[in-house]
N, C-alpha and C. Protein backbone atom coordinates (compact mmCIF):
# COMPACT_ATOMS: atom_id res chain seq x y z
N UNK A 1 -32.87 -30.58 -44.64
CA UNK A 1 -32.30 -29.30 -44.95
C UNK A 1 -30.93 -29.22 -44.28
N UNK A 2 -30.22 -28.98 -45.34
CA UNK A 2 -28.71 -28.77 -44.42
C UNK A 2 -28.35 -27.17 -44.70
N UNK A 3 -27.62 -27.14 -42.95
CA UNK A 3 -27.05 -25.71 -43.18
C UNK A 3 -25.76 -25.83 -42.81
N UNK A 4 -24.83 -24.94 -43.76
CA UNK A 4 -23.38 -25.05 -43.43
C UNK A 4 -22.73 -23.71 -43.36
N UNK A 5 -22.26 -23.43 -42.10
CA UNK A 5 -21.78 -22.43 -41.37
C UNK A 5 -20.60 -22.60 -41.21
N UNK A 6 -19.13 -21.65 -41.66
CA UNK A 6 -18.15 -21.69 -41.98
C UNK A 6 -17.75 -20.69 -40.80
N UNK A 7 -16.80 -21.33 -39.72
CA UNK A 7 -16.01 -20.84 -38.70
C UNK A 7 -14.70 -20.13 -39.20
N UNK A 8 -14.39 -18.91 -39.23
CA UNK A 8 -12.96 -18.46 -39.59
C UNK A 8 -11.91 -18.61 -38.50
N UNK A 9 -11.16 -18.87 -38.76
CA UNK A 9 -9.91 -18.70 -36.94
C UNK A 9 -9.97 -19.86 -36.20
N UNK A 10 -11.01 -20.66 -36.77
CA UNK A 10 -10.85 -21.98 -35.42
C UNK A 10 -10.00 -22.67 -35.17
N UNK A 11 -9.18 -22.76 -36.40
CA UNK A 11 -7.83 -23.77 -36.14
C UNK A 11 -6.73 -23.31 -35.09
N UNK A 12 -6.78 -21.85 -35.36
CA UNK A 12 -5.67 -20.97 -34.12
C UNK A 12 -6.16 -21.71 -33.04
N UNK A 13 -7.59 -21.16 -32.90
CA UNK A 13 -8.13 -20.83 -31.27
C UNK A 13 -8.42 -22.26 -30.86
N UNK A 14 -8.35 -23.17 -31.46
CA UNK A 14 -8.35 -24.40 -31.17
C UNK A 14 -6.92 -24.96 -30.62
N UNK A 15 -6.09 -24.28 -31.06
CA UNK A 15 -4.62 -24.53 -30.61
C UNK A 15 -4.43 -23.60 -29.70
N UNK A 16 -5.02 -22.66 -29.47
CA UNK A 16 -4.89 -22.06 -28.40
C UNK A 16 -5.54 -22.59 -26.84
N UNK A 17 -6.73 -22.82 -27.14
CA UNK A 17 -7.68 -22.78 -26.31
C UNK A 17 -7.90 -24.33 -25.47
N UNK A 18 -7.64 -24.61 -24.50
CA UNK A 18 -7.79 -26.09 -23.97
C UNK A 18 -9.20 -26.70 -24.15
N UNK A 19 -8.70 -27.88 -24.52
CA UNK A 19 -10.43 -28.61 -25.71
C UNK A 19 -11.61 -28.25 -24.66
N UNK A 20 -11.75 -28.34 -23.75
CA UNK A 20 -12.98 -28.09 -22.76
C UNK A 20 -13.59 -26.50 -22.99
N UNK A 21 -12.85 -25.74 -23.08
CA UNK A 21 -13.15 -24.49 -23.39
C UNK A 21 -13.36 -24.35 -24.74
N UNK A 22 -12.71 -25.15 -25.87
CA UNK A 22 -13.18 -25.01 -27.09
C UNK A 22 -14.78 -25.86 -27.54
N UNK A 23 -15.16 -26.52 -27.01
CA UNK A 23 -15.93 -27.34 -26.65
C UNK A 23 -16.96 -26.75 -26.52
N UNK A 24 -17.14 -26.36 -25.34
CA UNK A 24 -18.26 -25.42 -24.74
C UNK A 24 -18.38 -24.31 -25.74
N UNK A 25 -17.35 -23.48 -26.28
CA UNK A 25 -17.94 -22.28 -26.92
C UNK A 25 -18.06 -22.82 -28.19
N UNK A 26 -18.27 -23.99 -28.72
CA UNK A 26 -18.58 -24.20 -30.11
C UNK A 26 -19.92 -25.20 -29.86
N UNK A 27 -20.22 -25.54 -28.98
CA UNK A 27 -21.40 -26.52 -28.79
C UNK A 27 -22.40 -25.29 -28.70
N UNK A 28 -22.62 -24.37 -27.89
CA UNK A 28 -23.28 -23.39 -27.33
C UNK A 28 -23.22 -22.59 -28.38
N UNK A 29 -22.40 -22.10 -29.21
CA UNK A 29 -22.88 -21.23 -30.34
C UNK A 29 -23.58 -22.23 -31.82
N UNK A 30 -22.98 -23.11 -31.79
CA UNK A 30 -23.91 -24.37 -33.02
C UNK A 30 -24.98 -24.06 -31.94
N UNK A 31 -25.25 -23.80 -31.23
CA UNK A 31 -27.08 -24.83 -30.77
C UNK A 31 -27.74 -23.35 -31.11
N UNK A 32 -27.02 -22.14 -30.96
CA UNK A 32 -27.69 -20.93 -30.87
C UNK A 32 -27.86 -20.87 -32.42
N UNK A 33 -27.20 -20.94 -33.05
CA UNK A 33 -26.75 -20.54 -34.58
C UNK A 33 -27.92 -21.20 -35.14
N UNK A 34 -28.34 -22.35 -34.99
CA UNK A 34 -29.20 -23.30 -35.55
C UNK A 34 -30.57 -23.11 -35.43
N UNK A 35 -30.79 -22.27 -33.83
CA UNK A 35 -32.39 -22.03 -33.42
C UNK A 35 -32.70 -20.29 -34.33
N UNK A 36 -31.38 -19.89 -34.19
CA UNK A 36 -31.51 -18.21 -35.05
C UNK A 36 -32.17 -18.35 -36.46
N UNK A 37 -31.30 -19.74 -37.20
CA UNK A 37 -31.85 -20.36 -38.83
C UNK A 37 -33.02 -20.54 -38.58
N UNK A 38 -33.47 -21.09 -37.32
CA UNK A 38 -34.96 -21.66 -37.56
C UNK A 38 -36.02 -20.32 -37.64
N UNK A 39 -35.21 -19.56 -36.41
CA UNK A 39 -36.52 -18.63 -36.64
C UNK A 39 -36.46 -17.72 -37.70
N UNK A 40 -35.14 -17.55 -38.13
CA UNK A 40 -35.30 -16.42 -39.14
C UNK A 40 -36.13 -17.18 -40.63
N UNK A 41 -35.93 -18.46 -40.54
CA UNK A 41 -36.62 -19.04 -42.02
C UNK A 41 -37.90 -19.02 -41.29
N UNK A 42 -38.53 -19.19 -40.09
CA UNK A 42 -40.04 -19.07 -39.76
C UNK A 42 -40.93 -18.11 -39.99
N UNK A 43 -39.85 -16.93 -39.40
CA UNK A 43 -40.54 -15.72 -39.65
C UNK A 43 -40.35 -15.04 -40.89
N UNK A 44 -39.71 -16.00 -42.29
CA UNK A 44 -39.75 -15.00 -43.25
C UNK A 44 -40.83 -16.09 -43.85
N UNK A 45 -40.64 -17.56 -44.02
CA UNK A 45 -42.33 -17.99 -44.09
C UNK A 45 -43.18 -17.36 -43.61
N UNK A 46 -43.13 -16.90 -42.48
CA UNK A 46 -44.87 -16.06 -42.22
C UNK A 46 -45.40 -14.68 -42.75
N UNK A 47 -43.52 -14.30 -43.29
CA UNK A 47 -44.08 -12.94 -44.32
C UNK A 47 -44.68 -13.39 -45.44
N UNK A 48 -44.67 -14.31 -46.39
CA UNK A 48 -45.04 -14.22 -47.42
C UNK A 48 -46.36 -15.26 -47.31
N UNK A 49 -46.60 -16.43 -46.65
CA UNK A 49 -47.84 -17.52 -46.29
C UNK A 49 -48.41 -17.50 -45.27
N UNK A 50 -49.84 -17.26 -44.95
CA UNK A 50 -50.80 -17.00 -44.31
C UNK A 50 -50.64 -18.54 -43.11
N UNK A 51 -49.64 -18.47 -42.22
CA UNK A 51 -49.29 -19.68 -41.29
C UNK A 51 -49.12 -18.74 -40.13
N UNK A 52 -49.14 -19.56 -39.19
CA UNK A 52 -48.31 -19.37 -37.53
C UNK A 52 -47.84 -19.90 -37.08
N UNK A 53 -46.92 -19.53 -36.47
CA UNK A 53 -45.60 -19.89 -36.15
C UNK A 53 -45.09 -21.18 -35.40
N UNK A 54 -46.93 -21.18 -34.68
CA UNK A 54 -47.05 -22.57 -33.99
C UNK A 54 -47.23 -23.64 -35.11
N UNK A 55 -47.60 -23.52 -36.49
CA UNK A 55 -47.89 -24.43 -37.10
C UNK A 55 -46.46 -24.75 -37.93
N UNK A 56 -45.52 -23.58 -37.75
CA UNK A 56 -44.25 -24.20 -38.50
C UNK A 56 -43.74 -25.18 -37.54
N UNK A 57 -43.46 -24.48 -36.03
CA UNK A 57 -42.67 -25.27 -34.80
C UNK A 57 -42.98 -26.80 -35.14
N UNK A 58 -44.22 -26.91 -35.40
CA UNK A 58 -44.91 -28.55 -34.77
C UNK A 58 -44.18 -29.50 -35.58
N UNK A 59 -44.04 -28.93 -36.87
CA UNK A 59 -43.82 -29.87 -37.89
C UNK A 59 -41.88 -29.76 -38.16
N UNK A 60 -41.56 -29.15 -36.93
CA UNK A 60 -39.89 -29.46 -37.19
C UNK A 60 -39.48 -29.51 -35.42
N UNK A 61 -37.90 -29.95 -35.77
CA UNK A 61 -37.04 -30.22 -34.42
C UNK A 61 -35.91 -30.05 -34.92
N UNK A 62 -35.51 -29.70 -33.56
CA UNK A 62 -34.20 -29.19 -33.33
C UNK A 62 -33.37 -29.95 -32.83
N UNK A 63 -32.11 -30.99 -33.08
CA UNK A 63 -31.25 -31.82 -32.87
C UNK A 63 -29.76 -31.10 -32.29
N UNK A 64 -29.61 -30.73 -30.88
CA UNK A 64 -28.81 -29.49 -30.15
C UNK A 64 -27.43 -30.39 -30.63
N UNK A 65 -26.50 -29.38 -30.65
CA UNK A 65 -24.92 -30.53 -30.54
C UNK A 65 -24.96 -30.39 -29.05
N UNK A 66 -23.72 -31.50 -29.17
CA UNK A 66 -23.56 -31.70 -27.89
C UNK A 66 -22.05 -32.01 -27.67
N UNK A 67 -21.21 -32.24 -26.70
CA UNK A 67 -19.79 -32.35 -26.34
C UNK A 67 -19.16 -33.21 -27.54
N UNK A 68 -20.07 -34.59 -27.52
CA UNK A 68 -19.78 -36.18 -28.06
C UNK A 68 -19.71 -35.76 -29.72
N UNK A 69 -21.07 -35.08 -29.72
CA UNK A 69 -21.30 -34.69 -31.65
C UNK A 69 -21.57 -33.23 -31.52
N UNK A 70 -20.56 -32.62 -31.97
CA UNK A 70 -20.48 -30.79 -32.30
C UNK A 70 -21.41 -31.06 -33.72
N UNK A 71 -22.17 -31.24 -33.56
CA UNK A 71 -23.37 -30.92 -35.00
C UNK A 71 -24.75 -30.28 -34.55
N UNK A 72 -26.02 -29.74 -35.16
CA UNK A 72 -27.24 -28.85 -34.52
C UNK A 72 -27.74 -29.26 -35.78
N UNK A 73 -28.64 -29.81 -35.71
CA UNK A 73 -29.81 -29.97 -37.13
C UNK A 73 -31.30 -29.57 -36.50
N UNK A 74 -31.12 -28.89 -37.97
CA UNK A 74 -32.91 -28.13 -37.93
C UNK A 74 -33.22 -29.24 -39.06
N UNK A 75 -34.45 -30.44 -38.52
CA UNK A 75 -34.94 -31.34 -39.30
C UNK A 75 -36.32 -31.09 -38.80
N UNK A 76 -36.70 -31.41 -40.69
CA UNK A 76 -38.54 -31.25 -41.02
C UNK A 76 -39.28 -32.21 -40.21
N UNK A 77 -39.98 -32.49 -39.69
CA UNK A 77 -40.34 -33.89 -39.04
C UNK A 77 -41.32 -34.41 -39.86
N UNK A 78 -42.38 -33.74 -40.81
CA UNK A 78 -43.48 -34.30 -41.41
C UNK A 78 -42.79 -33.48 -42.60
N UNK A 79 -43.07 -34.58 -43.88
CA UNK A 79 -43.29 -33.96 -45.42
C UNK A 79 -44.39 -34.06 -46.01
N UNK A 80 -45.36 -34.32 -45.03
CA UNK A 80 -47.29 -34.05 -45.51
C UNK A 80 -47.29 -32.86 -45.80
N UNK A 81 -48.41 -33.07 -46.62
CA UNK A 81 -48.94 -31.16 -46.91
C UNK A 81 -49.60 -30.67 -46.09
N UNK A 82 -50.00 -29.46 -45.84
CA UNK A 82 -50.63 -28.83 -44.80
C UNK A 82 -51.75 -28.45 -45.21
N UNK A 83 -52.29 -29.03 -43.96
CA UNK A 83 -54.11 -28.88 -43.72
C UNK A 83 -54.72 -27.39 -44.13
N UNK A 84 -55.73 -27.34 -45.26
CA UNK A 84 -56.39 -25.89 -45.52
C UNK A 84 -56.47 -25.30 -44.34
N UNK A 85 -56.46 -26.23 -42.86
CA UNK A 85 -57.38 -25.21 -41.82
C UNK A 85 -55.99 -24.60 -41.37
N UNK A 86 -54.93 -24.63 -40.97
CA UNK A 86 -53.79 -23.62 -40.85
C UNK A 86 -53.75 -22.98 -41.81
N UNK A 87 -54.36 -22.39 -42.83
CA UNK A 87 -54.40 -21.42 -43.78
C UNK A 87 -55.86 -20.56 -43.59
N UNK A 88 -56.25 -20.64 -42.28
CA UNK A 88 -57.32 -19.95 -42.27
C UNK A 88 -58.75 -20.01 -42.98
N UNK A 89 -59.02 -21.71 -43.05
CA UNK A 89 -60.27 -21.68 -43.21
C UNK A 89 -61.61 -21.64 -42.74
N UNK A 90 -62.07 -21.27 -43.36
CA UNK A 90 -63.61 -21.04 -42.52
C UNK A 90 -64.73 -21.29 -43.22
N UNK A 91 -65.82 -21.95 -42.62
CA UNK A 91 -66.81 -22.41 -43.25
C UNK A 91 -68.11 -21.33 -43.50
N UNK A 92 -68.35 -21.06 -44.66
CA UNK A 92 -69.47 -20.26 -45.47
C UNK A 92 -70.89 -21.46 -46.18
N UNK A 93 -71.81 -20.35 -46.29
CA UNK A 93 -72.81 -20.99 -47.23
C UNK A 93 -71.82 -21.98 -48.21
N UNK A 94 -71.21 -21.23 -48.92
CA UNK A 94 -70.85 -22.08 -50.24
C UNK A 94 -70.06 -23.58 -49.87
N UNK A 95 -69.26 -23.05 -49.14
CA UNK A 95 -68.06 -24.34 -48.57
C UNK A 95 -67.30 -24.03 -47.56
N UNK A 96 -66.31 -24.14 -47.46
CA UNK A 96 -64.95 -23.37 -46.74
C UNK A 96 -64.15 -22.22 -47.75
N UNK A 97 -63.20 -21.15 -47.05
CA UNK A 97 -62.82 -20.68 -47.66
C UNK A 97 -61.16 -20.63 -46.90
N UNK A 98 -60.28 -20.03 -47.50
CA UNK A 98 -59.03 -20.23 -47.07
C UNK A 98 -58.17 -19.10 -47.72
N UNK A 99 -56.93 -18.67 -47.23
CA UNK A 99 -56.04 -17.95 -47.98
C UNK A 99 -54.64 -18.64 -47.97
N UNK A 100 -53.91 -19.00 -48.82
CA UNK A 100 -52.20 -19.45 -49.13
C UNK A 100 -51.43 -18.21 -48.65
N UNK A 101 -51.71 -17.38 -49.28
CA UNK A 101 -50.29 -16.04 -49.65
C UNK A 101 -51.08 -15.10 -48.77
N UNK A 102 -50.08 -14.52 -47.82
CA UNK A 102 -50.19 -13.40 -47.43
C UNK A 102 -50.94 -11.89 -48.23
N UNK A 103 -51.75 -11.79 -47.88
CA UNK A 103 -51.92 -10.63 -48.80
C UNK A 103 -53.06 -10.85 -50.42
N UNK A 104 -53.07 -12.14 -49.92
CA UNK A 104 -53.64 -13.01 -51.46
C UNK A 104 -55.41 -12.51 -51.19
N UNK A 105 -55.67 -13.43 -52.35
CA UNK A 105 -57.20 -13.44 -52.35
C UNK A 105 -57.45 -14.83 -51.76
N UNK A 106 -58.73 -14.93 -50.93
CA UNK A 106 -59.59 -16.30 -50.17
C UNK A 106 -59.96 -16.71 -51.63
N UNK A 107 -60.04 -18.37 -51.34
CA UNK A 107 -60.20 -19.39 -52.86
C UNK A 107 -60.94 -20.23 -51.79
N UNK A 108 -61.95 -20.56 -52.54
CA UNK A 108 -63.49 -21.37 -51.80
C UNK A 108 -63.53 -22.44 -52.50
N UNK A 109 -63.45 -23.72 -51.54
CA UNK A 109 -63.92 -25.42 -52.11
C UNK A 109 -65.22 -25.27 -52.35
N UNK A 110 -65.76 -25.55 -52.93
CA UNK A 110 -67.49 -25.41 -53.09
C UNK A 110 -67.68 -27.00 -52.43
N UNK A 111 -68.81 -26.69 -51.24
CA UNK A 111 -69.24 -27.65 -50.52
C UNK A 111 -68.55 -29.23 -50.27
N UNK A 112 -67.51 -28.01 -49.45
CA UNK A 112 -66.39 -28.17 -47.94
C UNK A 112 -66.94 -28.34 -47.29
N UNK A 113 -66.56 -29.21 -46.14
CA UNK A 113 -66.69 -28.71 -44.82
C UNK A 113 -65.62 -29.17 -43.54
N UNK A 114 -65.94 -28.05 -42.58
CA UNK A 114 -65.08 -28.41 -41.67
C UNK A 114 -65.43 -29.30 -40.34
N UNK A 115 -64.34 -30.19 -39.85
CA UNK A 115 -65.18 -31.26 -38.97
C UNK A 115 -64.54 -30.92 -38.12
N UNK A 116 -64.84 -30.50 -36.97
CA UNK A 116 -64.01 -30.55 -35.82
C UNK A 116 -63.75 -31.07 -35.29
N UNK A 117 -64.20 -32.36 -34.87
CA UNK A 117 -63.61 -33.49 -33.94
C UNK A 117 -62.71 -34.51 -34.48
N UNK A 118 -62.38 -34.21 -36.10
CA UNK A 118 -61.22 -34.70 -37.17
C UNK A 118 -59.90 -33.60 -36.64
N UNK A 119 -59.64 -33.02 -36.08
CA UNK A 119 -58.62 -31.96 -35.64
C UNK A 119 -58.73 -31.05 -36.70
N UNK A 120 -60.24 -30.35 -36.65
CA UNK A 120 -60.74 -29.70 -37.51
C UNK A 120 -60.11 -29.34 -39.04
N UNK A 121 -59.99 -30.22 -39.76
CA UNK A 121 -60.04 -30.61 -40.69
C UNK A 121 -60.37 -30.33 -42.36
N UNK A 122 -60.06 -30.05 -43.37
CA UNK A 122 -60.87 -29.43 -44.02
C UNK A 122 -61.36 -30.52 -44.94
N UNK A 123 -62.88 -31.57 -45.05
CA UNK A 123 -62.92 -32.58 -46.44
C UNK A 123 -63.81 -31.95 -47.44
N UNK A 124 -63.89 -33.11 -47.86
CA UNK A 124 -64.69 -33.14 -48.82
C UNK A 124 -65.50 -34.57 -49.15
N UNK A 125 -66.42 -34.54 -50.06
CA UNK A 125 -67.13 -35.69 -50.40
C UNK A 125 -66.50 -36.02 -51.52
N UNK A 126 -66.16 -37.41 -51.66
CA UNK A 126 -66.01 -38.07 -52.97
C UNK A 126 -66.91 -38.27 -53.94
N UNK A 127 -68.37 -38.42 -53.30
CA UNK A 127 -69.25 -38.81 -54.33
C UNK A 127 -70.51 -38.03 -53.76
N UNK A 128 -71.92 -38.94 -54.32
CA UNK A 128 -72.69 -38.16 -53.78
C UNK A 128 -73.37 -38.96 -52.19
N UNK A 129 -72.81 -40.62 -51.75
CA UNK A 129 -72.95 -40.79 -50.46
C UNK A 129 -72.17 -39.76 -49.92
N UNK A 130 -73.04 -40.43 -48.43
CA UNK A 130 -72.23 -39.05 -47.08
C UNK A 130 -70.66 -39.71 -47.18
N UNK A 131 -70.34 -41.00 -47.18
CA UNK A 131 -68.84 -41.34 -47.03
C UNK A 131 -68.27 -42.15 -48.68
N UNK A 132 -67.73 -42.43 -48.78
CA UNK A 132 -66.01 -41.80 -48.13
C UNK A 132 -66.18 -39.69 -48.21
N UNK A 133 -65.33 -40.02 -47.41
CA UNK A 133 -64.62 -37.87 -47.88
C UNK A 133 -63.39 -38.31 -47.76
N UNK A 134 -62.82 -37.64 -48.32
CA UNK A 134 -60.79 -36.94 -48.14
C UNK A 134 -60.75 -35.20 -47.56
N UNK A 135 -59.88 -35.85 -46.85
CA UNK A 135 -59.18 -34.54 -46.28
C UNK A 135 -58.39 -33.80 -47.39
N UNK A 136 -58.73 -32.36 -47.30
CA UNK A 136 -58.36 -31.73 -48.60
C UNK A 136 -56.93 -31.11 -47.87
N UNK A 137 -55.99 -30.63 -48.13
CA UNK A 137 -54.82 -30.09 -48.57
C UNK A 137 -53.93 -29.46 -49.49
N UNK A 138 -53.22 -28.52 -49.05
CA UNK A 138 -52.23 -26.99 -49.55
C UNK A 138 -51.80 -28.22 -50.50
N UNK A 139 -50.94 -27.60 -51.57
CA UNK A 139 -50.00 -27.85 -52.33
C UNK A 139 -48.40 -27.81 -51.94
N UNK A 140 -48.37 -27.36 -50.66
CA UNK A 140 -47.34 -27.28 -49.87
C UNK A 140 -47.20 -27.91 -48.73
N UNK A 141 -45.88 -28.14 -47.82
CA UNK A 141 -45.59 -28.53 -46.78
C UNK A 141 -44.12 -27.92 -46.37
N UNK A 142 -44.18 -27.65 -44.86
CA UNK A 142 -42.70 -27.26 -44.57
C UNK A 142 -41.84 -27.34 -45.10
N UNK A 143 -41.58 -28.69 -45.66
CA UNK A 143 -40.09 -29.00 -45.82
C UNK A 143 -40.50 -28.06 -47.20
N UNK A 144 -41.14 -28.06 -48.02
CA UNK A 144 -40.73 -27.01 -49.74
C UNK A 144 -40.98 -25.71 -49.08
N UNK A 145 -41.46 -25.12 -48.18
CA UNK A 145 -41.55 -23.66 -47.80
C UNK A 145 -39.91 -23.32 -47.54
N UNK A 146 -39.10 -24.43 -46.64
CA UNK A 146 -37.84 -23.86 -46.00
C UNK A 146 -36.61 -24.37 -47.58
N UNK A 147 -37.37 -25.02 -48.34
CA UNK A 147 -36.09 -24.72 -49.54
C UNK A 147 -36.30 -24.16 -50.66
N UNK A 148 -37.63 -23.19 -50.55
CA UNK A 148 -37.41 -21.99 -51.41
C UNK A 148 -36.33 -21.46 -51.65
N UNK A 149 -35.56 -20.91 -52.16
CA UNK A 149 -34.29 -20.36 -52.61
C UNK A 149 -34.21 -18.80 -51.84
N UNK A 150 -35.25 -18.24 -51.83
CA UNK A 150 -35.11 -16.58 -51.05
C UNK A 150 -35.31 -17.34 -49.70
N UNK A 151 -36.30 -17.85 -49.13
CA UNK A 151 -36.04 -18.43 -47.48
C UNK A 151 -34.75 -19.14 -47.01
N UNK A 152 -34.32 -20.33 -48.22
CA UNK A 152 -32.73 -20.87 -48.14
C UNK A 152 -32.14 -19.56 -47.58
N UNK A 153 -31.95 -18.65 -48.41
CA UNK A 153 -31.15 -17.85 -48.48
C UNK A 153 -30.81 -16.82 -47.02
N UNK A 154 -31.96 -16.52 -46.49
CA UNK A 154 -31.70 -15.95 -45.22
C UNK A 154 -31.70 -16.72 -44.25
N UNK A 155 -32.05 -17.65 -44.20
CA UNK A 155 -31.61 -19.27 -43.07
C UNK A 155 -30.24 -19.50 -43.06
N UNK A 156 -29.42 -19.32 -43.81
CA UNK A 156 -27.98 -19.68 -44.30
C UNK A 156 -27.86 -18.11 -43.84
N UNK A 157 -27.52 -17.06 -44.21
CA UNK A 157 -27.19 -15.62 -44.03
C UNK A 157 -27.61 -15.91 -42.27
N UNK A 158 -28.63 -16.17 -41.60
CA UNK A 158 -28.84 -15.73 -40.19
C UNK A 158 -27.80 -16.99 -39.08
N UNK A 159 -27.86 -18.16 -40.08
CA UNK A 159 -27.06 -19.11 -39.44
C UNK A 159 -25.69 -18.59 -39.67
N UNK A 160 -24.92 -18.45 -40.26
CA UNK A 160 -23.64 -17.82 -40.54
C UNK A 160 -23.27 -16.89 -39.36
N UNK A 161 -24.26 -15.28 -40.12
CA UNK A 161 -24.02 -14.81 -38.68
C UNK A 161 -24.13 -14.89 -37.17
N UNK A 162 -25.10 -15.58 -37.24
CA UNK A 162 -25.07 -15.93 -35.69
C UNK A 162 -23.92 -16.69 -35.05
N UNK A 163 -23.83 -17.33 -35.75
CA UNK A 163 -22.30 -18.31 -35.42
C UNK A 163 -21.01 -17.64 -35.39
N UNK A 164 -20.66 -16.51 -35.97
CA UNK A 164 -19.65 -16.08 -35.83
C UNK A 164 -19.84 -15.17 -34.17
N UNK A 165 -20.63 -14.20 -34.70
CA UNK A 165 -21.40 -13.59 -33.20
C UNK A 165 -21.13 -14.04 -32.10
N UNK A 166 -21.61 -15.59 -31.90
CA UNK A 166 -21.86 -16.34 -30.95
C UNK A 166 -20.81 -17.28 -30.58
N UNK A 167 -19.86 -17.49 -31.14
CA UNK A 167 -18.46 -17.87 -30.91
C UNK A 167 -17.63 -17.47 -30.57
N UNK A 168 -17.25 -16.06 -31.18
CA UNK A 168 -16.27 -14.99 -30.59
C UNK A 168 -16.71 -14.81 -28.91
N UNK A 169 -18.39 -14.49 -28.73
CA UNK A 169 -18.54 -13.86 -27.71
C UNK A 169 -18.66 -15.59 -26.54
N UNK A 170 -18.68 -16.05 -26.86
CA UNK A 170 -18.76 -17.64 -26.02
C UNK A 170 -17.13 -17.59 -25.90
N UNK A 171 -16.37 -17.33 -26.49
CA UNK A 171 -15.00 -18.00 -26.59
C UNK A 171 -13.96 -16.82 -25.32
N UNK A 172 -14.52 -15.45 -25.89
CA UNK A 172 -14.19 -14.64 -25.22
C UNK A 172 -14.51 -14.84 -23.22
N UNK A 173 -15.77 -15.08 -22.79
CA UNK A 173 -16.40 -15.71 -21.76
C UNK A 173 -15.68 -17.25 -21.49
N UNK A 174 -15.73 -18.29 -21.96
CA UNK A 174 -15.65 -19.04 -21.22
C UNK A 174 -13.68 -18.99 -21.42
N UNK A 175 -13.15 -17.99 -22.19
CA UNK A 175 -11.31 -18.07 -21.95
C UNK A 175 -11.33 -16.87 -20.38
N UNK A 176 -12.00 -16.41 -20.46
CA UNK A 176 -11.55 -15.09 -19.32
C UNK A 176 -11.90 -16.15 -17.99
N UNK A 177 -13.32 -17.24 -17.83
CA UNK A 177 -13.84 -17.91 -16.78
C UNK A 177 -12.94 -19.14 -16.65
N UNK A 178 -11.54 -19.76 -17.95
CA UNK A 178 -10.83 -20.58 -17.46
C UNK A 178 -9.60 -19.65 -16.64
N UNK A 179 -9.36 -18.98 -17.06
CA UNK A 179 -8.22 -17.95 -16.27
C UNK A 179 -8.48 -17.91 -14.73
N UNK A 180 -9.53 -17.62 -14.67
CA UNK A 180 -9.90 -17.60 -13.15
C UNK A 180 -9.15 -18.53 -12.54
């Protein structure tokens, strides 16, 4: 997922500003700008898909800039699909049951089950021996939740603003702390 955040004025304040000070307030607002994208695309995934927040974190990282490389990447780490059991499944007479969508209706595997010492798990049987099973799984995974087009959309809108936000007010701070 790439996000591209457009700095206005930097060329001035770059000619203004001695590189150490430009440095610092553009490393420190990329690293902020980038964790703001993450959460604002996290928490608008959790408005609409029955997830938590711990289960988005796990499956991404955060790549900070730094002095050497002024860059911040929010990268997916897994493009597996996600396990029924972060969708809230639970085991019934019939099978397991689970919800996708916020707000949705529970949709039941008929004779599921959940294993717990598989990192509780949701399978199934292939046949009618006890083995093989497959681990059952969403139709989704992080990486297609964060390039929905309405989640794109406020990941880019929260990265933007934050970066401007967070530059002015970094730039303002660390020019008044070189004066000193």
């Amino acid at each position: 997922m790439n996000i591209s955040v457009e700095l206005r004025g930097y060329e001035q304040l770059k000619a203004v500003l001695s590189p150490d000070v430009y440095k610092k307030a553009a490393t420190r607002s990329i690293n902020r700008a980038a964790k703001s994208a993450f959460n604002a695309g996290s928490k608008e995934i959790r408005k609409h898909y029955a997830l938590k927040a711990r289960d988005i974190k796990e499956e991404t990282k955060i790549k900070k800039a730094s002095w050497t490389n002024i860059e911040a990447v929010v990268r997916i780490v897994s493009k597996d699909r996600i396990s029924l059991k972060r969708f809230g499944a639970r085991q019934t007479k019939k099978g397991v049951s689970f919800r996708i969508k916020k707000g949705g209706k529970r949709s039941l595997i008929r004779s599921a089950f959940i294993v717990d010492s598989l990192n509780s798990n949701v399978f199934k049987r292939k046949g009618k021996n006890r083995f093989p099973i497959k681990a059952m799984k969403a139709d989704l995974s992080v990486a297609e939740l964060f390039d929905h087009d309405p989640i794109r959309k406020v990941v880019d809108a929260a990265a933007s603003e934050t970066m401007q936000k967070e530059f002015s007010r970094n730039w303002e701070y660390y020019a008044a702390k070189a004066k000193r």
